[in-house]
Every structure is written in structure tokens, then in C-alpha cells.
Protein backbone atom coordinates (compact mmCIF):
# COMPACT_ATOMS: atom_id res chain seq x y z
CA UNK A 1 0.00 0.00 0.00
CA UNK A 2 2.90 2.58 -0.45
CA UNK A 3 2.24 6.22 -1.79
CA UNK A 4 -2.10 5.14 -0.13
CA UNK A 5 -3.21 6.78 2.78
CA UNK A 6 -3.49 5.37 5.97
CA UNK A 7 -6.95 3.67 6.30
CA UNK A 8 -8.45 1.96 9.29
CA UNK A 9 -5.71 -1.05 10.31
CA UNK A 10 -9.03 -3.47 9.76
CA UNK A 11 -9.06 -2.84 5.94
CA UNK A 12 -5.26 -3.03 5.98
CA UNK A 13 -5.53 -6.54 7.48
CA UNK A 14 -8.24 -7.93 5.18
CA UNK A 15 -6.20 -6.39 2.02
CA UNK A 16 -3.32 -8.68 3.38
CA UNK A 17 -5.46 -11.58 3.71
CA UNK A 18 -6.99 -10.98 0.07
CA UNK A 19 -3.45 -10.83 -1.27
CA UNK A 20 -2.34 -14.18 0.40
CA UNK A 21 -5.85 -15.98 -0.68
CA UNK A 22 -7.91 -15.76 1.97
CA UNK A 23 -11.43 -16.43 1.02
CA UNK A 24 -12.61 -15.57 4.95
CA UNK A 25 -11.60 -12.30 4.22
CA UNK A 26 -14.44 -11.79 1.93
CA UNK A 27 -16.91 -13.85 4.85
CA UNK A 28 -16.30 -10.95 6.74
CA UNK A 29 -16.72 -8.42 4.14
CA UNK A 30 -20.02 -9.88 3.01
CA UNK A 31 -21.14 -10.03 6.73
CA UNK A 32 -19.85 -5.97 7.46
CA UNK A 33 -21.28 -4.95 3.97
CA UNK A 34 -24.76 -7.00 3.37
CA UNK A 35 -27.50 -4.74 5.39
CA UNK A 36 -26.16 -1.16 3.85
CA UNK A 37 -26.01 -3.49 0.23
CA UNK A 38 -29.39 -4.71 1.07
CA UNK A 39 -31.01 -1.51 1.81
CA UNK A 40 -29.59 0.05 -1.41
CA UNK A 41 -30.79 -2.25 -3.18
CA UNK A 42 -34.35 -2.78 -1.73
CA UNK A 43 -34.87 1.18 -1.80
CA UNK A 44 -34.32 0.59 -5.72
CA UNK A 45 -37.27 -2.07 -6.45
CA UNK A 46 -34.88 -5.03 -5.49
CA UNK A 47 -35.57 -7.95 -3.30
CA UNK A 48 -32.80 -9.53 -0.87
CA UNK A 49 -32.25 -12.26 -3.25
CA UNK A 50 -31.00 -9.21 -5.63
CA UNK A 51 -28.73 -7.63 -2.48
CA UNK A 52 -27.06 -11.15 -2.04
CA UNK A 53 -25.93 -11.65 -6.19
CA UNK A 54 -24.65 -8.10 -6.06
CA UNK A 55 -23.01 -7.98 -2.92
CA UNK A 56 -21.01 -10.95 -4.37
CA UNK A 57 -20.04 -9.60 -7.19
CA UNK A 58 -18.94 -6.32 -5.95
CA UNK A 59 -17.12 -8.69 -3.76
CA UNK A 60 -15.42 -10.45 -6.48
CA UNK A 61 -15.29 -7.38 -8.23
CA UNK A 62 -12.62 -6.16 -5.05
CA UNK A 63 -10.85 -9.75 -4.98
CA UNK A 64 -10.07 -9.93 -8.58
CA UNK A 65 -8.62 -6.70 -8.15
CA UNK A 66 -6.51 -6.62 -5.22
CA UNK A 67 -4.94 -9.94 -6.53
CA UNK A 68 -3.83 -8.80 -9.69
CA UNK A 69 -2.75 -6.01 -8.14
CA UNK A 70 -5.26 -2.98 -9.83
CA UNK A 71 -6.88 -1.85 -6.18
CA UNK A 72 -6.05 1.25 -5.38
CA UNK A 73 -6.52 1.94 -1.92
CA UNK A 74 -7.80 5.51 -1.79
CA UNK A 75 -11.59 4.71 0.79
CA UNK A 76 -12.37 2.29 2.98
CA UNK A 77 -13.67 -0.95 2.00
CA UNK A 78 -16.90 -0.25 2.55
CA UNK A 79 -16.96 2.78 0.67
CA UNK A 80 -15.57 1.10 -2.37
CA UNK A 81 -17.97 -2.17 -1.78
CA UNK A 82 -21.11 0.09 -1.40
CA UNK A 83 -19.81 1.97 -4.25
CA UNK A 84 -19.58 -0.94 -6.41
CA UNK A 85 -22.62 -2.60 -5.64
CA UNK A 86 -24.68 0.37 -6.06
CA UNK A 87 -23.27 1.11 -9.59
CA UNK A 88 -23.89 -2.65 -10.57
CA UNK A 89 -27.40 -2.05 -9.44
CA UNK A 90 -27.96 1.02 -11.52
CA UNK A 91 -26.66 -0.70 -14.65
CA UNK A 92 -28.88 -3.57 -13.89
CA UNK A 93 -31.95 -1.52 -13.37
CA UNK A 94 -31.30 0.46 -16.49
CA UNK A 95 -30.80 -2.64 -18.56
CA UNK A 96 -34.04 -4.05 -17.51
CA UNK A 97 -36.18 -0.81 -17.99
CA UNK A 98 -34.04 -1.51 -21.82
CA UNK A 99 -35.62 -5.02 -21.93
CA UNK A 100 -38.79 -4.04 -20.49
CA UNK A 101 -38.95 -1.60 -23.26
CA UNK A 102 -38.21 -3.86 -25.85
CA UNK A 103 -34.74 -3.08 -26.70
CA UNK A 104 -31.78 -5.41 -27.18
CA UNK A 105 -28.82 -5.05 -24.75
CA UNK A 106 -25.39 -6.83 -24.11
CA UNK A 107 -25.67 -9.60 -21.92
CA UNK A 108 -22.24 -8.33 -20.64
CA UNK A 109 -23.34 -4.83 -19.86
CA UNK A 110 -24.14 -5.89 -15.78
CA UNK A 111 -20.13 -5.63 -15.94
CA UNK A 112 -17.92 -2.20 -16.37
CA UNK A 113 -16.69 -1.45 -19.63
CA UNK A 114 -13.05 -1.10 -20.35
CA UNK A 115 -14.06 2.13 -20.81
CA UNK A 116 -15.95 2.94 -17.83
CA UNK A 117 -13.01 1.36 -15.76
CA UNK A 118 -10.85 3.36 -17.35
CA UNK A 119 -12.67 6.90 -16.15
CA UNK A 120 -12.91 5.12 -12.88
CA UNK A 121 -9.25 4.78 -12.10
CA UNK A 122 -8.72 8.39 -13.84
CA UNK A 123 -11.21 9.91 -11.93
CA UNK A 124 -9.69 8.26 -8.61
CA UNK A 125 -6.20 9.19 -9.82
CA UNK A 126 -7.49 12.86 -9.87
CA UNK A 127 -8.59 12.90 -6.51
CA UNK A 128 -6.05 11.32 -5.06
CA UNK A 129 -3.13 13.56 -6.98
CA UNK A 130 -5.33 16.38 -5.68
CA UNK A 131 -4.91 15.03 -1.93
CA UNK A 132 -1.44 15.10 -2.52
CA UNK A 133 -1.38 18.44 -3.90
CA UNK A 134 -3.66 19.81 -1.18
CA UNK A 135 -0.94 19.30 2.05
CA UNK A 136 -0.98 18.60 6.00
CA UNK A 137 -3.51 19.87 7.60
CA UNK A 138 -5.81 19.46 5.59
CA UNK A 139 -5.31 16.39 3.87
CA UNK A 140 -5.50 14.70 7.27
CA UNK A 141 -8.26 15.97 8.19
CA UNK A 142 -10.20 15.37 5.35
CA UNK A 143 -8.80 12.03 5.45
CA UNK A 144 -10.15 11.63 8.81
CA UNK A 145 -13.48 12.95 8.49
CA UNK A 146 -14.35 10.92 5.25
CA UNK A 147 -12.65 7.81 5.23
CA UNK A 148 -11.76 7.16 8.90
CA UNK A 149 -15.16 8.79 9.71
CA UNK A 150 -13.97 10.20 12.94
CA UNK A 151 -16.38 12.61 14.93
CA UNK A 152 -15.68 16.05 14.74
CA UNK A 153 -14.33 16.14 18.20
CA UNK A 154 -11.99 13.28 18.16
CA UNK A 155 -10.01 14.89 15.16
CA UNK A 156 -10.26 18.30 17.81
CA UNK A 157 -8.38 16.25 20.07
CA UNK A 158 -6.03 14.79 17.34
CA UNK A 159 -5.10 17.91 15.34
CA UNK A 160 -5.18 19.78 18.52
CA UNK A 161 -7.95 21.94 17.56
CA UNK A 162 -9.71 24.17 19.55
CA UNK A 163 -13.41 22.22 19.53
CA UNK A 164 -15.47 20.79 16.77
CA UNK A 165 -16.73 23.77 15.54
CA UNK A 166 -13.22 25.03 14.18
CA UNK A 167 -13.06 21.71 12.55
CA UNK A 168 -16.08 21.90 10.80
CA UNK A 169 -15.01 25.70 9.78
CA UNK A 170 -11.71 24.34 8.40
CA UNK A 171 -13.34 20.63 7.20
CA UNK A 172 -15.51 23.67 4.81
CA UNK A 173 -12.34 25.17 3.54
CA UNK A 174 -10.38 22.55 3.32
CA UNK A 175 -13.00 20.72 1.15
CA UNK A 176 -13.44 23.77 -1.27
CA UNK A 177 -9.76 23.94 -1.71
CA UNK A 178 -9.54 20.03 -2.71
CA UNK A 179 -12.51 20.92 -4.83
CA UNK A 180 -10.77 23.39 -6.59
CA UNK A 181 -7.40 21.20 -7.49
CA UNK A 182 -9.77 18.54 -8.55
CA UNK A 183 -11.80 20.73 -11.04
CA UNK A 184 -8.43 22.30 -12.34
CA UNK A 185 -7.80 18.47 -13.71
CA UNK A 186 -10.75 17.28 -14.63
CA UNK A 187 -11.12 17.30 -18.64
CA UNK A 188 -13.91 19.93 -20.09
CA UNK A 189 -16.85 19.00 -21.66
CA UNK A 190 -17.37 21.98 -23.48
């Protein structure tokens, strides 16, 4: 994980245990990840049944990754399992409305395109050069906030901050200024 920030030492140990072919690693994913999978999914006209296949493949989705070495550890697991899962569901939900509406699609299209992949990783890239960019203190406590999701008060304490409040004033500016580094390298769609 060299050049990634540091994450939660939980994700850190089930990355190692994906890497050295640990299939309980994934056990515990599915158990940490299948009621916020389930709900996304049953808020979007799926049944549990529907929760379970795409919670597996997002899932296999991260396994096939971190073992050929393409993961790029930039959120927590569960951010990039929820993530998956819910874009799976979307496709799948727009290719039936396709079917439904009697138009042929490509069996294959429940997976990513190359394509799609592709702005994935650049898009990830982006923010992640951007985080770089953006320096200490802010970077940690961004990093903090969203991905360790520490309270407002325990990054206070950490930072040694006067009280939540002037982390939640900095959080603000600090966000705007990533914002900012990540729109200067975005491409235009003008």
C-alpha cells in the first residue's frame, strides 16, 4: 500500500489476507457490507435475493482486483464495496427498464466497460493527486473525516484543535480547496 493513505488497520488486514488468498476475508466483508447493500438495493425495487448476487459480485469485483494487483486503496472498503454494488445495481436496473422496453442489450453490460473502468481509475487518480497536492492539515483531516469517519471532536483532540466547531469551519475550507485542485484536472466537456 505505499504512496495510499493510511486507512483503518481493519481494511489493511483484510487487504493482506486478500493478497495471500484468503477467502474468509471476503466472509467478513459480506457479513460488514450485506445490510447497507441490502437496503440500497431494496430502496431501488430489489428484493434480498438481488442484495445477495450483487453484494457478491462487488465482492469479487474487489478480490479480482486486489490480486492482480489494480486496487487502489484511496476509501475504505466499505466505501468502495457500497460503491460498487450500487453502480452494478444502476446498470442492472437500467438494462431491464431496456428489456422491459423492448430493446436489445449486451448480456455483458451488468459488468464495467473497459471504458468505464478506465474513467474510474482516472477519476480516482485525480482525486487522489489532488490530496497530494492539497498538504498537512488538511489532507488529514479530510482524510479523517471521510474515510476514517472520525467525529468532529476526536479529530479536535487529534489535530489539537480548539473544539469541533473550528473543525467543521476548516473541514468547509479545506473541502473547497480540494474541490478546486480537482476541477483544475478534470477534462472539459465543453
Amino acid at each position: 500500500m505505499a504512496g495510499s493513505p493510511l486507512f483503518a488497520s481493519n481494511d489493511a488486514r483484510i487487504l493482506d489476507r486478500i493478497r495471500k488468498g484468503d477467502e474468509g476475508a471476503l466472509v467478513e466483508l459480506y457479513r460488514e457490507n450485506r445490510n447497507p447493500v441490502r437496503a440500497l438495493v431494496m430502496r431501488n425495487r430489489g428484493t434480498e435475493e438481488d442484495a445477495d448476487d450483487i453484494l457478491q459480485e462487488s465482492l469479487v469485483t474487489l478480490w479480482e482486483r486486489v490480486r492482480t494487483g489494480r486496487f487502489h486503496y484511496s476509501a475504505r472498503l466499505g466505501t468502495f464495496i457500497y460503491a460498487t454494488a450500487r453502480n452494478m445495481w444502476l446498470r442492472r436496473l437500467a438494462r431491464s427498464r431496456r428489456e422491459v422496453a423492448g430493446i436489445e442489450t449486451d448480456p455483458a453490460s451488468d459488468d464495467a466497460s473497459p471504458l468505464e473502468l478506465m474513467i474510474e481509475e482516472e477519476e480516482a487518480e485525480i482525486v487522489r493527486s489532488a490530496l497530494e497536492r492539497l498538504g498537512e492539515p488538511c489532507r488529514k483531516l479530510l482524510l479523517l473525516f471521510y474515510w476514517e469517519e472520525e467525529s468532529m471532536e476526536t479529530i479536535a483532540v487529534q489535530m489539537g484543535m480548539a473544539n469541533a466547531d473550528t473543525v467543521k469551519s476548516r473541514k468547509y475550507q479545506c473541502k473547497k480547496a480540494l474541490e478546486a485542485l480537482v476541477l483544475e484536472r478534470l477534462p472539459r466537456h465543453d
